[in-house]
C-alpha atoms as a PDB file:
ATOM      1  CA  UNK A   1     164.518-105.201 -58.224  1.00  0.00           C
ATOM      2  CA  UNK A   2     166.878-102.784 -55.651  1.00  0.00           C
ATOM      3  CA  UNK A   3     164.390-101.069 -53.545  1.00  0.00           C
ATOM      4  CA  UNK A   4     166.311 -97.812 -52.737  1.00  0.00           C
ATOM      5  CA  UNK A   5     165.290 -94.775 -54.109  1.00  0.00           C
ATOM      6  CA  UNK A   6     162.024 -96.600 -55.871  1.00  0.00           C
ATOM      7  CA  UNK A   7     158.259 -95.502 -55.025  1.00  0.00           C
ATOM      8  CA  UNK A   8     156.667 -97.924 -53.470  1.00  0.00           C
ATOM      9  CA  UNK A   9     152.418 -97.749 -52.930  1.00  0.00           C
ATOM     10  CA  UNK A  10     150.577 -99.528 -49.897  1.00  0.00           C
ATOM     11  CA  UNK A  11     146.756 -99.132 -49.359  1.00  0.00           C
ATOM     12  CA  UNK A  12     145.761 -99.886 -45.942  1.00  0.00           C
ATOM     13  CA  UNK A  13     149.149 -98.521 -44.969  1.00  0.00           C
ATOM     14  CA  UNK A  14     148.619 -97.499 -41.394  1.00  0.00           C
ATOM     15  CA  UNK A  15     148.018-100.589 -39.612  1.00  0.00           C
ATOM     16  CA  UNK A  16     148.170-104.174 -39.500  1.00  0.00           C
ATOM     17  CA  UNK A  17     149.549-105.732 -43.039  1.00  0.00           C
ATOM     18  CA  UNK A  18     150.196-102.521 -44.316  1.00  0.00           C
ATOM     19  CA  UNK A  19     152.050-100.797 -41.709  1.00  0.00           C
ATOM     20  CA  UNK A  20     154.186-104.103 -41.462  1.00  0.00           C
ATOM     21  CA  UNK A  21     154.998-104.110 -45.390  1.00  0.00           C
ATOM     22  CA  UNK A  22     155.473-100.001 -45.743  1.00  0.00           C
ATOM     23  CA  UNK A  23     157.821 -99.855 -42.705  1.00  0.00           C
ATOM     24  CA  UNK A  24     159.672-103.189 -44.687  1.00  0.00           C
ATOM     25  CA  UNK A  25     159.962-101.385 -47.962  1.00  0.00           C
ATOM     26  CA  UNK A  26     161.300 -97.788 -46.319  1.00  0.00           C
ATOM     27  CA  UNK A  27     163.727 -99.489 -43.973  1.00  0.00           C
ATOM     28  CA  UNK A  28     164.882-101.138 -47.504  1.00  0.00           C
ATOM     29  CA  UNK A  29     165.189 -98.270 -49.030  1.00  0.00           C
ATOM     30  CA  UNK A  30     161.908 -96.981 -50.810  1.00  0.00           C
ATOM     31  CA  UNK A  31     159.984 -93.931 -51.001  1.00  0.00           C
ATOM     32  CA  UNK A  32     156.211 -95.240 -49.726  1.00  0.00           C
ATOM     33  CA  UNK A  33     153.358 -93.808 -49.760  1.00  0.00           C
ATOM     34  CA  UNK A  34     151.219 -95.126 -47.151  1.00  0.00           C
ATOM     35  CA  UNK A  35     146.889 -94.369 -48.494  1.00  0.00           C
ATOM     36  CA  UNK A  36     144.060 -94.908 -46.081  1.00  0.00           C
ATOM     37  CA  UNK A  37     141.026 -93.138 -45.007  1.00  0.00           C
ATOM     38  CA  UNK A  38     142.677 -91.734 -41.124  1.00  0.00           C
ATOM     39  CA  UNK A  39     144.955 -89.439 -42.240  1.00  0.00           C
ATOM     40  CA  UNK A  40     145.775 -88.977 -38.514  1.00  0.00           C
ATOM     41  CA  UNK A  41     146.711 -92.764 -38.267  1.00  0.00           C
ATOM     42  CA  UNK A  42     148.984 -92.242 -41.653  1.00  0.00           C
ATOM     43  CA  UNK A  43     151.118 -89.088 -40.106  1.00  0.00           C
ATOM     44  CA  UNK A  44     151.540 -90.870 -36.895  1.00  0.00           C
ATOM     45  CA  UNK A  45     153.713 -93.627 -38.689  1.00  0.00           C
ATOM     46  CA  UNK A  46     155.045 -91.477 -41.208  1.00  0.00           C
ATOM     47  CA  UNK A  47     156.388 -89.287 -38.353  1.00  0.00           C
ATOM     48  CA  UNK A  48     157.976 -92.104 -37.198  1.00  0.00           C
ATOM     49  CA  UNK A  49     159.631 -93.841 -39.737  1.00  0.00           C
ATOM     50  CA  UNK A  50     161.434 -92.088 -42.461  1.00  0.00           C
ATOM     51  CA  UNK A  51     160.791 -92.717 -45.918  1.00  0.00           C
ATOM     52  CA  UNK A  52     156.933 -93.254 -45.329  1.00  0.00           C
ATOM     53  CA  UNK A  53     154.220 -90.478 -47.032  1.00  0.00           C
ATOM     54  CA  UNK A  54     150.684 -90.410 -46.075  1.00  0.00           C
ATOM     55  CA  UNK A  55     148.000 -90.096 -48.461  1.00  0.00           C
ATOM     56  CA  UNK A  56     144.510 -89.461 -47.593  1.00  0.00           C
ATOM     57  CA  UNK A  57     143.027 -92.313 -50.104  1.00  0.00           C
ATOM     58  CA  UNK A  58     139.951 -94.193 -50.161  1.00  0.00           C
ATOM     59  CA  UNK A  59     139.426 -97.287 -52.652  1.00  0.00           C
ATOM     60  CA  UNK A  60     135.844 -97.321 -52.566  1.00  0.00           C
ATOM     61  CA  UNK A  61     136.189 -93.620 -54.236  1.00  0.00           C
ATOM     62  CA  UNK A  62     137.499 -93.284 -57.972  1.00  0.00           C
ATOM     63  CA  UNK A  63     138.557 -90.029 -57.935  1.00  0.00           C
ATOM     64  CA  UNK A  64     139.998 -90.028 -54.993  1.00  0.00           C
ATOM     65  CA  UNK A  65     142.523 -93.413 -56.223  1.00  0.00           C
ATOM     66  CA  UNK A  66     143.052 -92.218 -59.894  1.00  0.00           C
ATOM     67  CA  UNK A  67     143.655 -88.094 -58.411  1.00  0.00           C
ATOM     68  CA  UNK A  68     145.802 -89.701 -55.306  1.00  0.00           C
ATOM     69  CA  UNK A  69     147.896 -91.887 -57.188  1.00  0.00           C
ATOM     70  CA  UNK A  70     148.763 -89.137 -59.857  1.00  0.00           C
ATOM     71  CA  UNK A  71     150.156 -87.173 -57.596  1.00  0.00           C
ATOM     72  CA  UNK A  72     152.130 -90.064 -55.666  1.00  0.00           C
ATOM     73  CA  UNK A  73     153.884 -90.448 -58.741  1.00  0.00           C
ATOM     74  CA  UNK A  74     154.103 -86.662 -59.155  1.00  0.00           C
ATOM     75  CA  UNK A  75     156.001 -86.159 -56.096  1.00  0.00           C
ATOM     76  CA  UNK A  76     157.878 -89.638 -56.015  1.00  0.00           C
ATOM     77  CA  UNK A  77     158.108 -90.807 -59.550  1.00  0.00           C
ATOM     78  CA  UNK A  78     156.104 -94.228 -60.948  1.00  0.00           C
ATOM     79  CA  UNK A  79     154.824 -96.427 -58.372  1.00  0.00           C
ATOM     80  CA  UNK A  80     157.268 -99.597 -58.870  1.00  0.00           C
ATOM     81  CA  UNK A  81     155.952-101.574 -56.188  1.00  0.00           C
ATOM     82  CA  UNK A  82     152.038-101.244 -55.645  1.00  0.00           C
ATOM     83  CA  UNK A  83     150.619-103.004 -52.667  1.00  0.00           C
ATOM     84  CA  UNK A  84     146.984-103.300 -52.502  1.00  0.00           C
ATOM     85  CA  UNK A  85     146.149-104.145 -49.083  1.00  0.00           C
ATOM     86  CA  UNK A  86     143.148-101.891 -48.209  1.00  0.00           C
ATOM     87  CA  UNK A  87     139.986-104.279 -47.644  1.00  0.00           C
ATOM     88  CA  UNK A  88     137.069-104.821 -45.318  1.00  0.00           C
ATOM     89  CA  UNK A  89     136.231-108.398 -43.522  1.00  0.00           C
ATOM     90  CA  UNK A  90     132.874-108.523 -42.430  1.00  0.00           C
ATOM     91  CA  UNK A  91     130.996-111.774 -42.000  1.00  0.00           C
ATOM     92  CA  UNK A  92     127.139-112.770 -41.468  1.00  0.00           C
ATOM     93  CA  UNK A  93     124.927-115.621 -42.559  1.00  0.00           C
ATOM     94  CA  UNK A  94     124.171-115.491 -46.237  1.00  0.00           C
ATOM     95  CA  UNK A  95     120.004-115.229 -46.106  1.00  0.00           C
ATOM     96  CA  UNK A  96     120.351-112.014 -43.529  1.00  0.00           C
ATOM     97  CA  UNK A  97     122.920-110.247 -46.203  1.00  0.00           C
ATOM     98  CA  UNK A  98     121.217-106.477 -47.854  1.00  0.00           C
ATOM     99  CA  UNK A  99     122.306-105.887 -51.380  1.00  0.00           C
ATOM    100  CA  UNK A 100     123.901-103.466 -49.886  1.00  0.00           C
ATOM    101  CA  UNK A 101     126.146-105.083 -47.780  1.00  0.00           C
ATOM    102  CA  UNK A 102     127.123-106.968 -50.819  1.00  0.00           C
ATOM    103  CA  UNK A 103     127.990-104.205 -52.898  1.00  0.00           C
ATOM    104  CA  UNK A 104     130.044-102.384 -50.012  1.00  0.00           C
ATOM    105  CA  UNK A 105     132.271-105.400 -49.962  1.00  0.00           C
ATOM    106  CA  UNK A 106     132.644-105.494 -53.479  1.00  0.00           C
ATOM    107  CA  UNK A 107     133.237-101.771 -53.991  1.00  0.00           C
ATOM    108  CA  UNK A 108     135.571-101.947 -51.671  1.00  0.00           C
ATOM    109  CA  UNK A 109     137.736-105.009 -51.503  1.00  0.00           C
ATOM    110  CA  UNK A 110     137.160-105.765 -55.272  1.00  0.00           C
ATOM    111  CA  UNK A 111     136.739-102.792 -57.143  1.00  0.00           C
ATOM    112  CA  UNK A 112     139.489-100.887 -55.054  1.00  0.00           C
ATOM    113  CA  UNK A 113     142.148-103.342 -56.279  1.00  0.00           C
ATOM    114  CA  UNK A 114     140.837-102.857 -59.802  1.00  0.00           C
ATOM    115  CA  UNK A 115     141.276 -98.655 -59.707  1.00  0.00           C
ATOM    116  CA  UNK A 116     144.719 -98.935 -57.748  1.00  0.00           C
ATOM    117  CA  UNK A 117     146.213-101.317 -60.084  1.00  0.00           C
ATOM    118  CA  UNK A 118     144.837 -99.398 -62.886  1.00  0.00           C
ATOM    119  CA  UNK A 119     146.089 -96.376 -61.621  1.00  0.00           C
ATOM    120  CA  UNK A 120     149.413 -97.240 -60.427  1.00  0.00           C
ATOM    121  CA  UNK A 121     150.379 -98.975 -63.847  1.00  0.00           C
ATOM    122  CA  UNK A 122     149.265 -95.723 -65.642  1.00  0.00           C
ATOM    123  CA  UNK A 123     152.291 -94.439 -63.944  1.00  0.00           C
ATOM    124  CA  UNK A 124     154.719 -96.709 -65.735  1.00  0.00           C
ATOM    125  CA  UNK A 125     156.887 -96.589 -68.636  1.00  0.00           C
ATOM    126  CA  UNK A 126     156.637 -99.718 -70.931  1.00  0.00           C
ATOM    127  CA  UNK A 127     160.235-100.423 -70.285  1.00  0.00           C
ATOM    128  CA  UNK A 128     159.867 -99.939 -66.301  1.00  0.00           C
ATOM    129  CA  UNK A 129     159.107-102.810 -64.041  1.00  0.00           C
ATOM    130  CA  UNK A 130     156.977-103.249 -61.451  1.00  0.00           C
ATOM    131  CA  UNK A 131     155.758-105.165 -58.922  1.00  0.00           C
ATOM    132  CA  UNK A 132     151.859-105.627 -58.245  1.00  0.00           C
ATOM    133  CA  UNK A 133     150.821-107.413 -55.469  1.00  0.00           C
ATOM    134  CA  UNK A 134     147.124-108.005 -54.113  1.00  0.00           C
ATOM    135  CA  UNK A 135     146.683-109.199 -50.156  1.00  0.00           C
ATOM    136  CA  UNK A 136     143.816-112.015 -50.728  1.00  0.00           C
ATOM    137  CA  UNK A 137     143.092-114.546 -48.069  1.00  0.00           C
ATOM    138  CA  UNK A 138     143.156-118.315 -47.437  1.00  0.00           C
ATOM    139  CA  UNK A 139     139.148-116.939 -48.470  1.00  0.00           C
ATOM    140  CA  UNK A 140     140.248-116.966 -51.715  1.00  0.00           C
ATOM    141  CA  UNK A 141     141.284-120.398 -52.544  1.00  0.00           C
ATOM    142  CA  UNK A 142     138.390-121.869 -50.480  1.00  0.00           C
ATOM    143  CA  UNK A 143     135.022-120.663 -48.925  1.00  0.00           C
ATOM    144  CA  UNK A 144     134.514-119.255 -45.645  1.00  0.00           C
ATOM    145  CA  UNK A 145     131.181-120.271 -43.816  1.00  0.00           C
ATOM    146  CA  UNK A 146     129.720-117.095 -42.492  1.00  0.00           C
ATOM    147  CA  UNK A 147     131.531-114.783 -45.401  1.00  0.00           C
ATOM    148  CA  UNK A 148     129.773-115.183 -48.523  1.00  0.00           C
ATOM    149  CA  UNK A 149     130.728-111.485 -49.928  1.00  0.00           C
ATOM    150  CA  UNK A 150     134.006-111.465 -48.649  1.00  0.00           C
ATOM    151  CA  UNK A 151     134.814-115.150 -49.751  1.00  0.00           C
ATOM    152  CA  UNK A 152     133.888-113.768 -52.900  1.00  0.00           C
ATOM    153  CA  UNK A 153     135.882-110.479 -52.955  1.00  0.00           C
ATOM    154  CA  UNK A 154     139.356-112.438 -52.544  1.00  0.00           C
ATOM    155  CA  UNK A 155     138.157-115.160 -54.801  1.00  0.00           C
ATOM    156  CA  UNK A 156     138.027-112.033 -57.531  1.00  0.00           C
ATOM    157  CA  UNK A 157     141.159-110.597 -57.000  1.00  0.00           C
ATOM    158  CA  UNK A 158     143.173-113.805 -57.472  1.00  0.00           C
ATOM    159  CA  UNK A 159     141.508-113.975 -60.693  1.00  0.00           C
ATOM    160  CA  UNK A 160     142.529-110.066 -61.382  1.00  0.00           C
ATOM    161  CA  UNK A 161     145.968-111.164 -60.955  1.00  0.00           C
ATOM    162  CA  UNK A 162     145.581-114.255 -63.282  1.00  0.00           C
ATOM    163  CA  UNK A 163     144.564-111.889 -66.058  1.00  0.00           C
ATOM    164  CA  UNK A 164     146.857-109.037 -65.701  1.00  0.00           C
ATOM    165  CA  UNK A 165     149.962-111.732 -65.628  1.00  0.00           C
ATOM    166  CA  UNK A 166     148.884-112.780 -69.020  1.00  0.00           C
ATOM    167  CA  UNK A 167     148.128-109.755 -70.166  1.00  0.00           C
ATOM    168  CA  UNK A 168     151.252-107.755 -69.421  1.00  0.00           C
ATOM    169  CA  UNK A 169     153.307-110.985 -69.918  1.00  0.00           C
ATOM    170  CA  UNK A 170     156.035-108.940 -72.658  1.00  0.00           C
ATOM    171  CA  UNK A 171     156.658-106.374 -69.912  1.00  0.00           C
ATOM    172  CA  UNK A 172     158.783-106.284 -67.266  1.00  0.00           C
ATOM    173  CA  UNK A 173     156.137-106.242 -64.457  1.00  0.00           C
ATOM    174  CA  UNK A 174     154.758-108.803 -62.102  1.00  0.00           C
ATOM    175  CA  UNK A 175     151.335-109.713 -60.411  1.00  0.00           C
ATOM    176  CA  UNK A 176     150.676-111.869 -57.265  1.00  0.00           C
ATOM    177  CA  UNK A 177     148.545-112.663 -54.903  1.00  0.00           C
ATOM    178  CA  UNK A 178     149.484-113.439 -50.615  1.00  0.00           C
ATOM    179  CA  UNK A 179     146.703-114.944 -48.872  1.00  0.00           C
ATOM    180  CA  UNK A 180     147.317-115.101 -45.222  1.00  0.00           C
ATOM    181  CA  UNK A 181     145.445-116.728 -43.436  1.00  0.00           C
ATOM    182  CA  UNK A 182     144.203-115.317 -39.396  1.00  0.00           C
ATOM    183  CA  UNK A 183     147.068-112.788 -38.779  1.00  0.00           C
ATOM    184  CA  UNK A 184     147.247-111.109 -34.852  1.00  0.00           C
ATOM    185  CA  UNK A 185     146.210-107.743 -36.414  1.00  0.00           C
ATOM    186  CA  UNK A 186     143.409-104.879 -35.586  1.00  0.00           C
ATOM    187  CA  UNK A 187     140.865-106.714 -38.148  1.00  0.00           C
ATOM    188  CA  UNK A 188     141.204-110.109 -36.277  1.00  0.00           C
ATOM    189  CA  UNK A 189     140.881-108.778 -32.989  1.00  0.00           C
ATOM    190  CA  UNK A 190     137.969-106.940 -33.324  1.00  0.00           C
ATOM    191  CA  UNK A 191     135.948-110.205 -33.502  1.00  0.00           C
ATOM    192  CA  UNK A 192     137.304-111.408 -30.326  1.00  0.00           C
ATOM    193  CA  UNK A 193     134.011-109.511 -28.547  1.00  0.00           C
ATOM    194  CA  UNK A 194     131.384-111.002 -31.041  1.00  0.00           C
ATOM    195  CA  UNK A 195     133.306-114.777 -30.543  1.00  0.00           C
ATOM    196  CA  UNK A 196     133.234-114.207 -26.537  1.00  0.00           C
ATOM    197  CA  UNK A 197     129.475-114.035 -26.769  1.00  0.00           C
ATOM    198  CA  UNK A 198     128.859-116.892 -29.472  1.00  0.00           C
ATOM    199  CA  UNK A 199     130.903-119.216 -27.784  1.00  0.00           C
ATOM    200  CA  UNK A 200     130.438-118.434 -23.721  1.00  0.00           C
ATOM    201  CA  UNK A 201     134.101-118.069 -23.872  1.00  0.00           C
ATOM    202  CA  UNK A 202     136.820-115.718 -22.053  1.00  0.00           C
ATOM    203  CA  UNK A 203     139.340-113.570 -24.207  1.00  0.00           C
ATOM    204  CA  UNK A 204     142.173-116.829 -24.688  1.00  0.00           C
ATOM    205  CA  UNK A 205     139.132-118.831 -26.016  1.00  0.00           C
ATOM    206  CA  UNK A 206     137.847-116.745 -28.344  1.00  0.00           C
ATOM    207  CA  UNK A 207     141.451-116.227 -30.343  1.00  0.00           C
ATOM    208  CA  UNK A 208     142.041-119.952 -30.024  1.00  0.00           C
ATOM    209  CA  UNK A 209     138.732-120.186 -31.641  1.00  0.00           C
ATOM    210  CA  UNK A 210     140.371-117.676 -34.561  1.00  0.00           C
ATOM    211  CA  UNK A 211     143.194-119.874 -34.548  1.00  0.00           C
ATOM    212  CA  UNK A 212     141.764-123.200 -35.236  1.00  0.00           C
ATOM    213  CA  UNK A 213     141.391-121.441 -38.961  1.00  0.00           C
ATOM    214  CA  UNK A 214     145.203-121.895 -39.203  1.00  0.00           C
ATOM    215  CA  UNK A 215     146.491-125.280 -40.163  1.00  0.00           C
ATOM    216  CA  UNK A 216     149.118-125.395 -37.419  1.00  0.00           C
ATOM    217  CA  UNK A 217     146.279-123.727 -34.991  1.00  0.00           C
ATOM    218  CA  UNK A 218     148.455-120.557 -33.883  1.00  0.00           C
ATOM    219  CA  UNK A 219     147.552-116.486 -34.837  1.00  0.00           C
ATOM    220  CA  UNK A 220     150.176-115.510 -37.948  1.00  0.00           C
ATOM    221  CA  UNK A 221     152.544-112.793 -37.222  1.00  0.00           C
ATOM    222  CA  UNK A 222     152.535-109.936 -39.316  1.00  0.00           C
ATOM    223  CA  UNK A 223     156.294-110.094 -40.022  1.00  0.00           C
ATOM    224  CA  UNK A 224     155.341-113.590 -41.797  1.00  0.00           C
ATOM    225  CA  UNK A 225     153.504-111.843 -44.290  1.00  0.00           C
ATOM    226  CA  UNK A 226     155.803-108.985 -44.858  1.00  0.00           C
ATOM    227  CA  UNK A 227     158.640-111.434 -45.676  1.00  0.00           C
ATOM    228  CA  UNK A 228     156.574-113.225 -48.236  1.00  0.00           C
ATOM    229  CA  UNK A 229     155.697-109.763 -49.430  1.00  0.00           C
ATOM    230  CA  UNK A 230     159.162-108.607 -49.416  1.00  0.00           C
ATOM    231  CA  UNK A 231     160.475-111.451 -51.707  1.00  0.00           C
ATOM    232  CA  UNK A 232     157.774-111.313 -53.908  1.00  0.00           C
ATOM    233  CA  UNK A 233     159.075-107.570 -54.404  1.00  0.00           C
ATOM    234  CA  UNK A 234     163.005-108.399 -55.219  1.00  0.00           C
ATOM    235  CA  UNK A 235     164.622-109.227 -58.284  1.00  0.00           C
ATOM    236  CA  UNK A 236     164.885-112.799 -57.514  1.00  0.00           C
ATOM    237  CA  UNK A 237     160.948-113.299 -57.745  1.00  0.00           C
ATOM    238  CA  UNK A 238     160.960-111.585 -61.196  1.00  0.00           C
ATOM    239  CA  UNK A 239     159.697-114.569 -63.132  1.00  0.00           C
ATOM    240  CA  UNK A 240     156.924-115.333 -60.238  1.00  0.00           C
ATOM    241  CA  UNK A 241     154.499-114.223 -61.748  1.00  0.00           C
ATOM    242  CA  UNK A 242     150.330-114.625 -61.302  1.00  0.00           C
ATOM    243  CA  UNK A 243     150.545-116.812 -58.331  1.00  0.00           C
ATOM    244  CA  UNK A 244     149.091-117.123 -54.904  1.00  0.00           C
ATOM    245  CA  UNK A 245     151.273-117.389 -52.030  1.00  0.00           C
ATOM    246  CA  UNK A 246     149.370-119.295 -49.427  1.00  0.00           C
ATOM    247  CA  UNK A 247     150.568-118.687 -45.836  1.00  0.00           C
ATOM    248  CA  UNK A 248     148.377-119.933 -42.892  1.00  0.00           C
ATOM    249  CA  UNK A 249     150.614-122.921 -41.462  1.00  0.00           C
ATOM    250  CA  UNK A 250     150.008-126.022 -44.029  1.00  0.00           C
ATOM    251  CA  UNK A 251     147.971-126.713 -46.783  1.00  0.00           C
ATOM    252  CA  UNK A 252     144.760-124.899 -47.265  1.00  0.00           C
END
């Protein structure tokens, strides 16, 4: 599928995984609109790079996805290429987790998928394809010690993607699943504090630490997950369909 001129839809667009993939898509051509909940983050890139739109979104909140996305597709047509990257990681031993750290996890790195998916295919044409693609984890084809909810979360929306292959398997639209696993982004640095402390360890020792969860024991770059993301996006993945794209240095 030709990128230029299409609308293309990344949550989570203004940093890390997002920003890598929206930048991608415009430089290829697209129309993106970038969602997340700092608007200020959003313009800052958008003002940047041309071809990039923010969109005050948050995918914890219904209305704001199914309202957000309508007018996306309002002001740039059907969102072809949905990205839904927009997610929480949050860790914790299992017996000190609150129901309601549970259900913020869920609400927001499960149920988010579910409403942008929903919404963004609402904005398609039977005969129009698409390409729907979920940012899981190496989390979500095994567990993570320390991550119950989240392990969870990316278990779940592998199996949304499962489903909604099968069940939109006569039209011309697409759904996978990347799970990376520790990328150098924002998210992964921001345990490098909380590891220094566990482990009586300076700044290097803490991200080798995070980088022992990769097979070949180095942080992934972000442009390794755009380029996965970017084929999955092009005509020649059109018959890839309900997969999981596992990218963390070997086998998981």
């Amino acid at each position: 599928m030709e990128h230029s001129g299409k609308h293309a839809l990344v949550t989570g667009g203004g940093t890390g995984i997002g920003r890598g993939i929206a930048v991608a898509l415009a430089a290829a051509g697209a129309q993106v609109t970038i969602t997340g909940r700092r608007l200020d983050v959003l313009k800052d890139l958008a003002a940047k790079t041309p071809g990039l739109h923010p969109l005050q979104m948050d995918v914890a909140d219904e209305s704001s996805v199914r309202d957000g996305i309508a007018a996306a597709a309002k002001a740039r047509g059907p969102v072809q290429v949905c990205i839904a990257n927009a997610g929480i990681a949050e860790g914790g031993a299992f017996e000190d987790l609150s129901l309601g750290d549970w259900r913020r996890m869920m609400q927001i790195n499960l149920d988010g998928v579910f409403l942008t998916f929903q919404a963004a295919l609402a904005t398609l044409a039977p005969e129009t394809p698409g390409r729907m693609i979920v940012v899981s984890s190496i989390a979500g084809v095994r567990g993570l010690k320390g991550a119950i909810p989240y392990t969870v979360t990316k278990h779940g929306v592998i199996g949304l993607i499962r489903g909604l292959s099968e069940e939109y398997m006569r039209r011309p639209i697409t759904f996978n699943a990347l799970c990376p696993g520790y990328v150098d982004t924002e998210i992964v640095k921001n345990q490098i504090p909380g590891l220094m402390r566990r482990f009586d360890t300076d700044e290097a020792g803490a991200i080798a630490a995070i980088a022992k969860g990769n097979r070949h024991q180095k942080l992934l770059e972000v442009d390794e997950t755009t380029s996965a993301m970017m084929w999955l996006c092009s005509d020649g993945a059109r018959s890839i369909n309900g997969q999981t794209i596992q990218i963390s240095g070997g086998q998981v």
